[in-house]
N, C-alpha and C. Protein backbone atom coordinates (compact mmCIF):
# COMPACT_ATOMS: atom_id res chain seq x y z
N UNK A 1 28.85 0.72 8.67
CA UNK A 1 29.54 -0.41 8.09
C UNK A 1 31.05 -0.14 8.14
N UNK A 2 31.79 -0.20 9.09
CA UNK A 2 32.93 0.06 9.47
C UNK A 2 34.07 -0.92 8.74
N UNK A 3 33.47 -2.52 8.95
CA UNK A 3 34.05 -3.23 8.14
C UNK A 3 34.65 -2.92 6.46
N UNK A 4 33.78 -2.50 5.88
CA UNK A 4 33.56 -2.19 3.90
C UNK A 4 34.99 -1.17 4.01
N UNK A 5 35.60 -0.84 5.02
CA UNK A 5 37.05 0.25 4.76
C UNK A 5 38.09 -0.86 4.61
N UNK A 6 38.04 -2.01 5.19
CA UNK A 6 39.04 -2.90 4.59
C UNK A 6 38.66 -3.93 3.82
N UNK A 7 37.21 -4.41 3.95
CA UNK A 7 36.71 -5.79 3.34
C UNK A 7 36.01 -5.60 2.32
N UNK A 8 35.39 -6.25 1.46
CA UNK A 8 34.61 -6.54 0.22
C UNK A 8 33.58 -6.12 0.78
N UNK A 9 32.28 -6.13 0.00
CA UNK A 9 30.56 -5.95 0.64
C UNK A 9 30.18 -6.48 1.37
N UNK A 10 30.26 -8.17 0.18
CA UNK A 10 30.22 -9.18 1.17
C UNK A 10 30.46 -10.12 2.58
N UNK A 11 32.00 -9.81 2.70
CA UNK A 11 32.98 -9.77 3.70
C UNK A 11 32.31 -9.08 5.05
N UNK A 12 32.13 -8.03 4.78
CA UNK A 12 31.65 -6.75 5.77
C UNK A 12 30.07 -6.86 6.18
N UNK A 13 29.39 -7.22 5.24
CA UNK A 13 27.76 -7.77 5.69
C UNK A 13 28.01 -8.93 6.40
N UNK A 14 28.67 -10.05 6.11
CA UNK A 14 28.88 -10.85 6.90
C UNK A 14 29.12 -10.87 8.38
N UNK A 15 30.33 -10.23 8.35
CA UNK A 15 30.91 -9.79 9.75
C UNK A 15 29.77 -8.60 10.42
N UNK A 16 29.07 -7.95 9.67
CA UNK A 16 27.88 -7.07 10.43
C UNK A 16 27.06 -7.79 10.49
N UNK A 17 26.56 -9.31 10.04
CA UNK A 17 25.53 -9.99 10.49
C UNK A 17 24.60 -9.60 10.02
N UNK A 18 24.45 -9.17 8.58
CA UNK A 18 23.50 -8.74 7.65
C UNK A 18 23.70 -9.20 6.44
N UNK A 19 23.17 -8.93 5.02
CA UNK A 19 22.36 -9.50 3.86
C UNK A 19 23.53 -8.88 3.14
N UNK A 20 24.10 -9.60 1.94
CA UNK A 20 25.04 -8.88 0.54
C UNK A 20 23.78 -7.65 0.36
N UNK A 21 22.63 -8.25 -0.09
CA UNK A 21 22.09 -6.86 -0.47
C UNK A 21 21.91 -5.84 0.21
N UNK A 22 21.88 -6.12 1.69
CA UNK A 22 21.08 -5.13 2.04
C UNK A 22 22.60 -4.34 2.23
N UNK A 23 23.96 -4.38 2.56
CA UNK A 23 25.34 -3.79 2.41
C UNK A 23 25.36 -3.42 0.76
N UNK A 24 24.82 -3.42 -0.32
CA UNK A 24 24.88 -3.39 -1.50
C UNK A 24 24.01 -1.49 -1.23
N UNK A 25 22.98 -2.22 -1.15
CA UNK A 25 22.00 -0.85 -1.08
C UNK A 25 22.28 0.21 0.06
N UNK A 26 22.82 -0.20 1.09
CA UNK A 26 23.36 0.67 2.22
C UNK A 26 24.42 1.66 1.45
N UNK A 27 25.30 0.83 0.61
CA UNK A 27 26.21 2.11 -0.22
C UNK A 27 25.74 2.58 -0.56
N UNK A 28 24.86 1.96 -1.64
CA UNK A 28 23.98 3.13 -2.59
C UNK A 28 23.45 4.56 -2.06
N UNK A 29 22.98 4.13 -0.74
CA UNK A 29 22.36 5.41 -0.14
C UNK A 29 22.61 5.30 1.62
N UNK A 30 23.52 5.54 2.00
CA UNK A 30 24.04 5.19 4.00
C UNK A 30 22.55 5.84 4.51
N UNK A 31 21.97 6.85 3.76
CA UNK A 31 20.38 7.17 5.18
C UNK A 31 19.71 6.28 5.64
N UNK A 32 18.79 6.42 6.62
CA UNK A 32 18.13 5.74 7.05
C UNK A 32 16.58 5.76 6.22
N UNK A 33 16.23 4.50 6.67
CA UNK A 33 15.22 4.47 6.28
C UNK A 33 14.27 5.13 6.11
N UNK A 34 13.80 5.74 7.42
CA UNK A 34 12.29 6.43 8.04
C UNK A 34 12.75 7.74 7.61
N UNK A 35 13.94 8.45 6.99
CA UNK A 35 14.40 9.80 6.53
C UNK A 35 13.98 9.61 4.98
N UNK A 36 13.80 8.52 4.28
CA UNK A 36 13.43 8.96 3.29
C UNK A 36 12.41 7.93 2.92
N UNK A 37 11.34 7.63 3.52
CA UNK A 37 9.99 7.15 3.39
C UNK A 37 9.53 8.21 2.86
N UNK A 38 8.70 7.89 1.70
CA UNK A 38 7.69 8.57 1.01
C UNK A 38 6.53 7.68 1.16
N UNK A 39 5.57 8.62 0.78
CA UNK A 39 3.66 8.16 0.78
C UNK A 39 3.78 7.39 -0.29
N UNK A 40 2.82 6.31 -0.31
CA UNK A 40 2.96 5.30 -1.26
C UNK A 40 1.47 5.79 -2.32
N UNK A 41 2.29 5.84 -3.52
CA UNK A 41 0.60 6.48 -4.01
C UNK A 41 -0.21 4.91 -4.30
N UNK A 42 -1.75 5.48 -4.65
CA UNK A 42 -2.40 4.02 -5.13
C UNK A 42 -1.95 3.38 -6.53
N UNK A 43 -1.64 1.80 -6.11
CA UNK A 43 -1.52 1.14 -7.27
C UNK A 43 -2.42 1.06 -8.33
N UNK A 44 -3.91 1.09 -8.29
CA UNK A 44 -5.27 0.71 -8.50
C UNK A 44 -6.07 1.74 -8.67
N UNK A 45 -6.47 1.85 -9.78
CA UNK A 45 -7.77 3.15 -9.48
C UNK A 45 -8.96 2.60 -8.93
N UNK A 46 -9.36 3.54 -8.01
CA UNK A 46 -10.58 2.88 -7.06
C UNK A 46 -11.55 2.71 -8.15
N UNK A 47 -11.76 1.66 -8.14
CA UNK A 47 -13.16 0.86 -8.59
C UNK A 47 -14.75 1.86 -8.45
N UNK A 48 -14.34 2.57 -7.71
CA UNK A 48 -16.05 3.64 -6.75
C UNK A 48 -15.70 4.90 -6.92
N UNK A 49 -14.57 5.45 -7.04
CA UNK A 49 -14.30 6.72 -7.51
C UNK A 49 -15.48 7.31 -8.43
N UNK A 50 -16.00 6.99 -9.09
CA UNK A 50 -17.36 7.42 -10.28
C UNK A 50 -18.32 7.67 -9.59
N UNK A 51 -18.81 7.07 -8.52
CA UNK A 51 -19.90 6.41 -8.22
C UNK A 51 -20.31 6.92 -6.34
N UNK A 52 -19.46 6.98 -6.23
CA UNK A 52 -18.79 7.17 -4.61
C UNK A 52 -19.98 8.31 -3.90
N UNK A 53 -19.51 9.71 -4.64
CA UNK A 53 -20.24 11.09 -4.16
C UNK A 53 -21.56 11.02 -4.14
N UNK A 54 -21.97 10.20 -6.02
CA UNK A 54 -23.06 10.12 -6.03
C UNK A 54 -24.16 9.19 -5.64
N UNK A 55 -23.33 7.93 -5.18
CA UNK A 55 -24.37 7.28 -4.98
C UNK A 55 -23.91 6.59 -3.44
N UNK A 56 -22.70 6.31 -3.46
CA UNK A 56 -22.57 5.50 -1.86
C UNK A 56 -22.89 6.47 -0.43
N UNK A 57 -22.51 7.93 -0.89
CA UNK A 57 -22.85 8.86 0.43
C UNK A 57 -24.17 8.90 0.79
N UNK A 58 -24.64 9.15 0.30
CA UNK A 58 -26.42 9.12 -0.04
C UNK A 58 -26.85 8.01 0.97
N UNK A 59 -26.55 6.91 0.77
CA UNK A 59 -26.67 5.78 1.35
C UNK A 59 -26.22 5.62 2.71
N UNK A 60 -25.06 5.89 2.56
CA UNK A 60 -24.65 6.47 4.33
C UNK A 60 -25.39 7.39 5.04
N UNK A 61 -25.90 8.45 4.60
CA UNK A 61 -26.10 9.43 4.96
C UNK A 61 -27.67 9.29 5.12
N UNK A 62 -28.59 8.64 4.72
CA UNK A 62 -30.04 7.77 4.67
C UNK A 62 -30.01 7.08 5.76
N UNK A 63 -29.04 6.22 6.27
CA UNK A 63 -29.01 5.25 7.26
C UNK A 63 -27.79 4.82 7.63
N UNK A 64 -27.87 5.45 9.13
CA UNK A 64 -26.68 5.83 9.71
C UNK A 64 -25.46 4.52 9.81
N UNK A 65 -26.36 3.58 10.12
CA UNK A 65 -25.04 1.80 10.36
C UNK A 65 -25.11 1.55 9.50
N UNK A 66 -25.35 1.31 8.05
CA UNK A 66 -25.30 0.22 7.47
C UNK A 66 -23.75 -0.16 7.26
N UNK A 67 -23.68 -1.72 7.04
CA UNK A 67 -22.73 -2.32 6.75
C UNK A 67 -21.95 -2.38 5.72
N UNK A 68 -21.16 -2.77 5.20
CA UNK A 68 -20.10 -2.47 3.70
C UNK A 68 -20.33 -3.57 3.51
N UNK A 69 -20.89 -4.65 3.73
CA UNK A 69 -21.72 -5.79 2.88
C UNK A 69 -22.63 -5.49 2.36
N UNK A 70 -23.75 -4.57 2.83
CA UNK A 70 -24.91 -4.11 2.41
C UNK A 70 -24.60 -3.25 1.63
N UNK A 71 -23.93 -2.16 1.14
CA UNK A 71 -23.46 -0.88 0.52
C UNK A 71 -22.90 -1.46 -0.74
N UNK A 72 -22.24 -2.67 -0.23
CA UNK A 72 -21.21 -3.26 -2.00
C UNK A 72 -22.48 -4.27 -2.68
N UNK A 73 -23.46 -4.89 -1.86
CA UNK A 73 -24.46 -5.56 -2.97
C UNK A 73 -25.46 -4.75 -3.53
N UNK A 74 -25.61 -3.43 -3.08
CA UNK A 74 -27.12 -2.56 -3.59
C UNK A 74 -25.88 -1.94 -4.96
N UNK A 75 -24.54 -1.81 -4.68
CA UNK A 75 -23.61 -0.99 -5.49
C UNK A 75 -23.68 -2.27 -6.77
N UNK A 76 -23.44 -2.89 -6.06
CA UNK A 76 -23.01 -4.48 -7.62
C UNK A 76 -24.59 -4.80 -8.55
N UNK A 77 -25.62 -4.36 -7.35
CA UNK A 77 -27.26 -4.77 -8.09
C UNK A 77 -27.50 -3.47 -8.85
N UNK A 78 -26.89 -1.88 -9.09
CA UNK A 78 -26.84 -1.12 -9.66
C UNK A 78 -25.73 -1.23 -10.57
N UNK A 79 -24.84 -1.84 -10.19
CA UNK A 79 -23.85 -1.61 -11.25
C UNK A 79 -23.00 -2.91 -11.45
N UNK A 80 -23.54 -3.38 -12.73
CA UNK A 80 -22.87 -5.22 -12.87
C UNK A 80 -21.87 -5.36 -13.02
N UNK A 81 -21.21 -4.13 -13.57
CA UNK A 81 -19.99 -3.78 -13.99
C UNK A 81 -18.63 -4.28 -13.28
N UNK A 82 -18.80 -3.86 -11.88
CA UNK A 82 -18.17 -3.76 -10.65
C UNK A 82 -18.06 -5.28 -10.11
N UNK A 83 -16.38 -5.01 -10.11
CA UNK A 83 -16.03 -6.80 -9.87
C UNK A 83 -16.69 -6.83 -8.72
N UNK A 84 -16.33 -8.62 -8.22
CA UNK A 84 -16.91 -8.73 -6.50
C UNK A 84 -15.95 -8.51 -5.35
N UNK A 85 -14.97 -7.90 -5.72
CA UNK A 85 -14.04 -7.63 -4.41
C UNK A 85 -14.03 -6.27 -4.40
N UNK A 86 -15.35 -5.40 -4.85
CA UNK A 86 -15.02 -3.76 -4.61
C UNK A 86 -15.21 -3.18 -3.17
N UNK A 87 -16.09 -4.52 -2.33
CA UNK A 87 -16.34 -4.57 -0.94
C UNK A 87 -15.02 -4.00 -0.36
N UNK A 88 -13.73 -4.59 -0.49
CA UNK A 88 -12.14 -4.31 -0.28
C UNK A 88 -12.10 -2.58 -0.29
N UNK A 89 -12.69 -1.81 -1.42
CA UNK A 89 -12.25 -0.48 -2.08
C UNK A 89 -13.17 -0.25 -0.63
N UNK A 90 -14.14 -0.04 -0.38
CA UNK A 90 -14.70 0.59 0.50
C UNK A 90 -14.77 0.39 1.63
């Protein structure tokens, strides 16, 4: 951002053909992006985490294709508990 040595933020995003914010946050920190990507942890605790070792492997491991349609309704007919989008978790 060569501009921001004589111009405002704004001024200088402009003339670089970029966003106030994104010249806002570029001060904050000039690195690049992909230098300070971190792993994103999970938002969500898996829904199957409990259940997973003991009961979904088993099932895999009994019969080699089955489907994750088939695996999330024998999981939901054992366990009512378990919303209907745990199909997603697995």
């Amino acid at each position: 951002m060569k501009y921001r040595h004589t111009h405002t933020a704004p001024a200088a995003a402009a003339k670089a053909a970029f966003s106030r914010t994104t010249a806002y946050r570029f001060e904050d920190d000039p690195g690049l992006l992909h230098q300070k990507a971190s792993k994103r942890e999970r938002r969500r605790r898996d829904p199957l985490a409990d259940i997973f070792e003991a009961e979904v492997v088993p099932l895999l491991v009994a019969s080699p294709g089955p489907r994750a349609f088939g695996i999330c309704e024998e999981m939901r007919r054992r366990h009512p508990e378990l919303a209907e989008g745990v199909r997603n978790a697995l």
